[in-house]
N, C-alpha and C. Protein backbone atom coordinates (compact mmCIF):
# COMPACT_ATOMS: atom_id res chain seq x y z
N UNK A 1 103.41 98.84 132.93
CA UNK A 1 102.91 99.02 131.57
C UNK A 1 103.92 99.84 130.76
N UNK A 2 104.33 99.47 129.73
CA UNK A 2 105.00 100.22 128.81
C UNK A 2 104.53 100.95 127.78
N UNK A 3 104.55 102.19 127.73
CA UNK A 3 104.15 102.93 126.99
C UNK A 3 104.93 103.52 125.41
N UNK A 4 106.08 103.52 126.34
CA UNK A 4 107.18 104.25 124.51
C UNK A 4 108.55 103.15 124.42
N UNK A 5 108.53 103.12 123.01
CA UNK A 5 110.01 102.62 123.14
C UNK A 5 110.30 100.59 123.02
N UNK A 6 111.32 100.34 122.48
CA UNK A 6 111.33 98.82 122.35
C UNK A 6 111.09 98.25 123.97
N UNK A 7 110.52 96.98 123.68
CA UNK A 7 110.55 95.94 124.91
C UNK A 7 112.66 95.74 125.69
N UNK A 8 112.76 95.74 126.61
CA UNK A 8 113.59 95.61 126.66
C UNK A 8 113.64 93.82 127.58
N UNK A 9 114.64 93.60 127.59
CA UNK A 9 114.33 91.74 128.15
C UNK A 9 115.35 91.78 129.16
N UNK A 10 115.42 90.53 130.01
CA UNK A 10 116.10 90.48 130.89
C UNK A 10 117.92 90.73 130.68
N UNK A 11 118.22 91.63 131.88
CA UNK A 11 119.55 92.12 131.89
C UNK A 11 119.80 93.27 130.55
N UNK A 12 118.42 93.51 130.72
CA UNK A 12 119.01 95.00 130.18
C UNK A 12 118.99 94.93 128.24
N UNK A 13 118.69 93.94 127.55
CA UNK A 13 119.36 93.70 126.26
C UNK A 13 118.12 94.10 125.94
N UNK A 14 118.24 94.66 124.39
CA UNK A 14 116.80 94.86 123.24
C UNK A 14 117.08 93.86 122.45
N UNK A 15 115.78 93.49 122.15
CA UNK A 15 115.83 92.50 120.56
C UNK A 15 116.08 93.19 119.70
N UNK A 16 116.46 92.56 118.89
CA UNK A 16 116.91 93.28 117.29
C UNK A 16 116.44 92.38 116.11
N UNK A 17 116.12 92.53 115.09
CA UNK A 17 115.97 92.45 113.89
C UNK A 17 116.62 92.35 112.67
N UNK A 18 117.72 91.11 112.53
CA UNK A 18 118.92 91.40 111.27
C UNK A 18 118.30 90.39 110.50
N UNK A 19 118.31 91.08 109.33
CA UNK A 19 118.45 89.48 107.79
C UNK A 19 117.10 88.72 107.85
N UNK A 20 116.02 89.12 108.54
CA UNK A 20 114.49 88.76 108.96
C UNK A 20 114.57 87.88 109.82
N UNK A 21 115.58 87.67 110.90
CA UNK A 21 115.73 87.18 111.92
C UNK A 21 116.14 87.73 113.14
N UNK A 22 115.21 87.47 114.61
CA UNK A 22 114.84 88.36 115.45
C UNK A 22 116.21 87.44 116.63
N UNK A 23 116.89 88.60 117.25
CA UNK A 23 118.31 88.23 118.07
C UNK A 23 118.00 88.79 119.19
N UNK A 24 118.31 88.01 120.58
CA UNK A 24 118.45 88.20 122.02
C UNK A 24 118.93 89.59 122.07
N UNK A 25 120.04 90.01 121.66
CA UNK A 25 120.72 91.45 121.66
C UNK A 25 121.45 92.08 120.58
N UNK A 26 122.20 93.25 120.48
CA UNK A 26 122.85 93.60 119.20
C UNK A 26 124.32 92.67 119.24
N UNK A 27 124.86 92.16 120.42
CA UNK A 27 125.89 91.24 120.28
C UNK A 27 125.56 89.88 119.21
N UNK A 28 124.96 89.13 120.07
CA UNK A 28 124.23 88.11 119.34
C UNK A 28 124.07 88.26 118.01
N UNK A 29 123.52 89.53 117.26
CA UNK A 29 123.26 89.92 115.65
C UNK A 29 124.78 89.81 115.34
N UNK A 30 125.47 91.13 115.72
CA UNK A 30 126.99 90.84 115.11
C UNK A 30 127.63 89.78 115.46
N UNK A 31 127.53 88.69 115.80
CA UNK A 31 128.20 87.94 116.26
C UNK A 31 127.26 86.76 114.96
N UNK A 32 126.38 86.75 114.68
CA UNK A 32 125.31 86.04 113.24
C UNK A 32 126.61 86.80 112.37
N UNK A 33 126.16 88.27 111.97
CA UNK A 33 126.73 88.76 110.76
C UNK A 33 128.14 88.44 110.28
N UNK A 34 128.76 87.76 112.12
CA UNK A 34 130.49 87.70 111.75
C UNK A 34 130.11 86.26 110.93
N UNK A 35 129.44 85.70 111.49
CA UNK A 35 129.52 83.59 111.02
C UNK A 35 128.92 83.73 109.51
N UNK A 36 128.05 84.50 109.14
CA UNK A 36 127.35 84.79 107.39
C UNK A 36 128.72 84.97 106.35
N UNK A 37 129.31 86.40 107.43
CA UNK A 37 130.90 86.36 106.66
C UNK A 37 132.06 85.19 106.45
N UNK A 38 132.39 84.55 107.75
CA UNK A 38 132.68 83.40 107.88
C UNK A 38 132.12 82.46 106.31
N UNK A 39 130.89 82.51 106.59
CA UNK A 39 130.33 81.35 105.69
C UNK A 39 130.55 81.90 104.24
N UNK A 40 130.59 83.45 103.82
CA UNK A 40 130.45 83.46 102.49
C UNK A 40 132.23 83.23 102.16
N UNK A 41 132.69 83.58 103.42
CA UNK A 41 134.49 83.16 102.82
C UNK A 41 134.72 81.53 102.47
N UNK A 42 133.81 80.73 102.68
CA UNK A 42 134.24 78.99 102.41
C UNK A 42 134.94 78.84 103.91
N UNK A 43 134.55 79.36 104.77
CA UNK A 43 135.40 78.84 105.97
C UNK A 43 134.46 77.90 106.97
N UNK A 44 133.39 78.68 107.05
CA UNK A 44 132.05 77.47 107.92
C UNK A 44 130.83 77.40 106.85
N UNK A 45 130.57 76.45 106.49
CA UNK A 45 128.57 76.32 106.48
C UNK A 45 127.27 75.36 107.46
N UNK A 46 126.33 75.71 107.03
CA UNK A 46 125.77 74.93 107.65
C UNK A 46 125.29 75.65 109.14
N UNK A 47 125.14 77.01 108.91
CA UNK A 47 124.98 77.86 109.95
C UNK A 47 123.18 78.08 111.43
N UNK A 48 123.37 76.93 111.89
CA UNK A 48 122.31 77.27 112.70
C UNK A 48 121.66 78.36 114.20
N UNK A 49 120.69 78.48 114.52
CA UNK A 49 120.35 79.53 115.61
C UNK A 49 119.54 78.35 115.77
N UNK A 50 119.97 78.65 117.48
CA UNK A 50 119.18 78.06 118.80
C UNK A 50 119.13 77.08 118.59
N UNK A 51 120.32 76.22 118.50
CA UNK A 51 120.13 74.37 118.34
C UNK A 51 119.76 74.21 119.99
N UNK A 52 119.06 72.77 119.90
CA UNK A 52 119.00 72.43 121.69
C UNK A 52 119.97 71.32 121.64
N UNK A 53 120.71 71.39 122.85
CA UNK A 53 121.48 70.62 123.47
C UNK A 53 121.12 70.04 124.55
N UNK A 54 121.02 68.97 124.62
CA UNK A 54 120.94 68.43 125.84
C UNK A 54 122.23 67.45 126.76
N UNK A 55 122.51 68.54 127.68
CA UNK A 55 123.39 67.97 128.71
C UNK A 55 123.45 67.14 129.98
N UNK A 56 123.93 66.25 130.53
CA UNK A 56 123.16 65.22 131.49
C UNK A 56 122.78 63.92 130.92
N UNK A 57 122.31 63.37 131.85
CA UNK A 57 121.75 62.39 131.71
C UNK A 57 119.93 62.91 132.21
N UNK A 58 120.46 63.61 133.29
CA UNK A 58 119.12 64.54 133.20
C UNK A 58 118.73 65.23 131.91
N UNK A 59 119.20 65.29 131.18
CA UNK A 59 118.76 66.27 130.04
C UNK A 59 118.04 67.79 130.39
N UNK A 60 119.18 68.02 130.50
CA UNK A 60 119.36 69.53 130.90
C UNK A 60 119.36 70.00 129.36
N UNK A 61 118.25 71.17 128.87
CA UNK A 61 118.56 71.57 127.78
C UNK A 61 119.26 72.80 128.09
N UNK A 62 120.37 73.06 126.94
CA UNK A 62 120.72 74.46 126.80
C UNK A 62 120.74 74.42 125.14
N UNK A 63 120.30 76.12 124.87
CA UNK A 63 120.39 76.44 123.82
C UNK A 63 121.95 76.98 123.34
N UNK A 64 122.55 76.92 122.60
CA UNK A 64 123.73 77.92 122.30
C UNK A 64 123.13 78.85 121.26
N UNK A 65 123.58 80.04 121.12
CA UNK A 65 123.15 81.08 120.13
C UNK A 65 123.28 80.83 118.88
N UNK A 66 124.43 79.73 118.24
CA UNK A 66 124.30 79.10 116.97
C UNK A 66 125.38 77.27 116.84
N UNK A 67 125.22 77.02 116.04
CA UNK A 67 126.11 75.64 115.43
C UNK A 67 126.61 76.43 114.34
N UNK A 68 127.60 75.83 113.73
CA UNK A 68 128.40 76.09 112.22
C UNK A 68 129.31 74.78 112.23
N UNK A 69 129.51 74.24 111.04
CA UNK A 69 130.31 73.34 110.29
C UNK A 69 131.36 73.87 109.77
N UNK A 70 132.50 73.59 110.26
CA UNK A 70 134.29 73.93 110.10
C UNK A 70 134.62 73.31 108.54
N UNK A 71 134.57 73.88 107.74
CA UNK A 71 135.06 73.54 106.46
C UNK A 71 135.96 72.31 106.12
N UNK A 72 136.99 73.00 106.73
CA UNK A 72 138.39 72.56 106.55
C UNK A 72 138.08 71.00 107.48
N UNK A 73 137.77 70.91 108.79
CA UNK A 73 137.32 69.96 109.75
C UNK A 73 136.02 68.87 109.27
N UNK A 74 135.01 69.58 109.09
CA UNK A 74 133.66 68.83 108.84
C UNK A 74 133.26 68.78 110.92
N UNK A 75 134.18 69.71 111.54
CA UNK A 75 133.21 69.76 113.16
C UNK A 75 132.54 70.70 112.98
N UNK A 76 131.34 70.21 114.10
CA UNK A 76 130.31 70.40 114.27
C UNK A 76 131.18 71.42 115.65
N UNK A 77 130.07 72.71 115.64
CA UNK A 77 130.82 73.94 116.53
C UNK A 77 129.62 74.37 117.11
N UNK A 78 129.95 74.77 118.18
CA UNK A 78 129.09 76.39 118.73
C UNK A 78 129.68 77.47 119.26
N UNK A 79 128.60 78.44 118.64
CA UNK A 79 128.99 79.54 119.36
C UNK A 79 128.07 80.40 120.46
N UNK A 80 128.77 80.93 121.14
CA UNK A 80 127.67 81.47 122.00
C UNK A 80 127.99 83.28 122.70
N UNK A 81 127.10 84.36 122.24
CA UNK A 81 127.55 85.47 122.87
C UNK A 81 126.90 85.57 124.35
N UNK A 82 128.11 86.53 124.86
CA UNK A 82 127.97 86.62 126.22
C UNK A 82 128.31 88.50 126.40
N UNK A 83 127.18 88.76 126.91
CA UNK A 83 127.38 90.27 127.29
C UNK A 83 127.94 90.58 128.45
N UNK A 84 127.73 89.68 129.35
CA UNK A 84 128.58 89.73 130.35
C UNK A 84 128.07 88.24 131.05
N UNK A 85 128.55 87.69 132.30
CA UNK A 85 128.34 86.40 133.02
C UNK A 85 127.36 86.71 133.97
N UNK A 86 126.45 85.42 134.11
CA UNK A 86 125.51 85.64 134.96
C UNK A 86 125.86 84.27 135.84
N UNK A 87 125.40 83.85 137.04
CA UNK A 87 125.54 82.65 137.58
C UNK A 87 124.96 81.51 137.22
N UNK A 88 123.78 81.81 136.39
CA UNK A 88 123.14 80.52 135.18
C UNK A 88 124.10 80.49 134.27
N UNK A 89 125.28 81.50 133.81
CA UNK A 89 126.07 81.29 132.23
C UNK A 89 127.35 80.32 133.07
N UNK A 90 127.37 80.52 134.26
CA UNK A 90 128.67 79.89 135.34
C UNK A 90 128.46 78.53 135.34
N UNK A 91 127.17 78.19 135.47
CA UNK A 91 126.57 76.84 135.66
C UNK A 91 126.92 75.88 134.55
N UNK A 92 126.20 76.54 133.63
CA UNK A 92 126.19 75.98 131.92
C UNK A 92 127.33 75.85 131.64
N UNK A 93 128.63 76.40 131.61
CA UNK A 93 129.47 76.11 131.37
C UNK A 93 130.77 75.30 131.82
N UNK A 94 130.32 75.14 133.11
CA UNK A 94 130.68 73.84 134.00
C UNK A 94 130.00 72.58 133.35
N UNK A 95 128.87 72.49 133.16
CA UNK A 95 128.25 71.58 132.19
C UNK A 95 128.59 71.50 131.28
N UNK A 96 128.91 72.32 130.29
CA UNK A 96 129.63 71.78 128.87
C UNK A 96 130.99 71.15 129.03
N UNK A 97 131.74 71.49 129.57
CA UNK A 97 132.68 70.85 130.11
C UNK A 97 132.53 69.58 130.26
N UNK A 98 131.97 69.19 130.92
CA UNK A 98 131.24 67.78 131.23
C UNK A 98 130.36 67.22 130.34
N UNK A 99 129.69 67.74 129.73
CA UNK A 99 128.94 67.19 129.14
C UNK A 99 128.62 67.22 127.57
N UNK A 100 129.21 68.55 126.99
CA UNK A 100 129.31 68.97 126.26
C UNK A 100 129.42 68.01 124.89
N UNK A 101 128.88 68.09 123.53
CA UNK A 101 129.06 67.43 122.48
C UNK A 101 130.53 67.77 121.91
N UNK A 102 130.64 68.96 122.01
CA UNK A 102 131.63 69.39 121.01
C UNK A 102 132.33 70.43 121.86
N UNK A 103 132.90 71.66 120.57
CA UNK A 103 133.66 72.49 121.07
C UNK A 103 132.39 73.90 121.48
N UNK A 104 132.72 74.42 122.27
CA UNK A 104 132.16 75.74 122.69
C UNK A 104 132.52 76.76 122.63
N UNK A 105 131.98 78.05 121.22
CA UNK A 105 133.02 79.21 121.61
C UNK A 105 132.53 80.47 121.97
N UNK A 106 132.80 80.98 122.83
CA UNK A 106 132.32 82.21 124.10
C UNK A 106 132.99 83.49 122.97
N UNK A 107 131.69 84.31 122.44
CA UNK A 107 132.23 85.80 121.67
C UNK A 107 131.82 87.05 122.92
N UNK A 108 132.23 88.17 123.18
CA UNK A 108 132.25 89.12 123.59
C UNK A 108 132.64 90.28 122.90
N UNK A 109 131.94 91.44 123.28
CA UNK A 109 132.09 92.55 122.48
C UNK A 109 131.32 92.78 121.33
N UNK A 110 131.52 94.05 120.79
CA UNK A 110 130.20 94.30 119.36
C UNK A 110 130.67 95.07 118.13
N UNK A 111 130.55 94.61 117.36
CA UNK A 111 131.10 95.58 116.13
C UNK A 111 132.07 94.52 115.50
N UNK A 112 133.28 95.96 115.11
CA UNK A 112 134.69 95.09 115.22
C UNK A 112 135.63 94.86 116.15
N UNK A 113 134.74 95.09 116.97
CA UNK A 113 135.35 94.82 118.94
C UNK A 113 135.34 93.20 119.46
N UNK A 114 134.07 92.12 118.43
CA UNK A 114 133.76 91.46 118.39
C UNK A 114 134.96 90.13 119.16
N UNK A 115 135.11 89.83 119.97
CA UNK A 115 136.06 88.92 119.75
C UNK A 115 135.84 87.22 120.67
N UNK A 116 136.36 86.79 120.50
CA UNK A 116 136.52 84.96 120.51
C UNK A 116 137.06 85.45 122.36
N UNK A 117 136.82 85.25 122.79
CA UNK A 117 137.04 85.06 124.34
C UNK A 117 137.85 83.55 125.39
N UNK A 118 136.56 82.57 125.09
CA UNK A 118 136.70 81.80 125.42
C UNK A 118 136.31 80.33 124.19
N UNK A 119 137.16 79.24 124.82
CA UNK A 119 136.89 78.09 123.57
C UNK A 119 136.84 77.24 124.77
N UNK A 120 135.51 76.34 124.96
CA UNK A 120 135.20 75.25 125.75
C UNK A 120 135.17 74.05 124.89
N UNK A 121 136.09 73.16 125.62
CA UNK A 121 135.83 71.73 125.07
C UNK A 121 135.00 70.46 125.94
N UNK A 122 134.04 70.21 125.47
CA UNK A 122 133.15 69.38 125.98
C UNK A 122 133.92 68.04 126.26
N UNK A 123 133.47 67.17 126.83
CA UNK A 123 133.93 65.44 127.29
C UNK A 123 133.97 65.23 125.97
N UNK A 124 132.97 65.13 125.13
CA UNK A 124 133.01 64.04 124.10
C UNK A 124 133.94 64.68 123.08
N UNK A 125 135.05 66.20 122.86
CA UNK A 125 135.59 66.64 122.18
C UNK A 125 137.20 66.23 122.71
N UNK A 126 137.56 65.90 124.02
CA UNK A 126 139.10 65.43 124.25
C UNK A 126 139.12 64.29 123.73
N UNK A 127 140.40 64.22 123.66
CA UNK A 127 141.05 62.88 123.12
C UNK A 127 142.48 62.93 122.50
């Protein structure tokens, strides 16, 4: 029973509350606030949270933490924060690889620590 203090959720993260929209952790928020900036510079629009993806033929859903539309491109993107790797984030991303629509991009860190880590390209993005 919890008595004082926010809910805390698996691996340790608090929800948060930015812009009247409720985020997995404070990464996840700054990692929104960087793509809003993004978007008010003319660089992405079209900014979504929690698109479903489905990977497989099984249709494996995964969520990514957002989509955005590349200006300059007209691609379709994701992004996804990672506080650290778990062996379900190991999995999923062997799957995007494979299965993946598009490009995948892995943020780490918080603030202006914020940074681009990793960029996964899905099957249907080589060529």
């Amino acid at each position: 029973m919890r008595l004082f203090g926010p809910k805390s959720q698996k691996y340790g993260a608090i929800r948060v509350k930015r812009a009247g929209l409720s985020f997995a952790s404070q990464g996840e928020a700054n990692l929104y606030e960087h793509l809003l900036w993004l978007e008010r510079a003319g660089k992405i629009r079209a900014i979504r949270c929690q698109v479903s993806v489905y990977l497989t033929k099984a249709k494996i859903l995964y969520k990514p933490d957002f989509s955005f539309v590349g200006v300059d491109t007209g691609e379709l993107i994701y992004a996804e924060f990672k506080g650290f790797e778990t062996p379900e984030w190991r999995i999923k991303r062997r799957l995007w690889m494979h299965y993946g629509p598009g490009r995948l991009q892995v943020f780490k860190g918080g603030g202006a620590a914020l940074r681009l880590v990793e960029e996964i390209r899905g099957a249907s993005d080589e060529g």
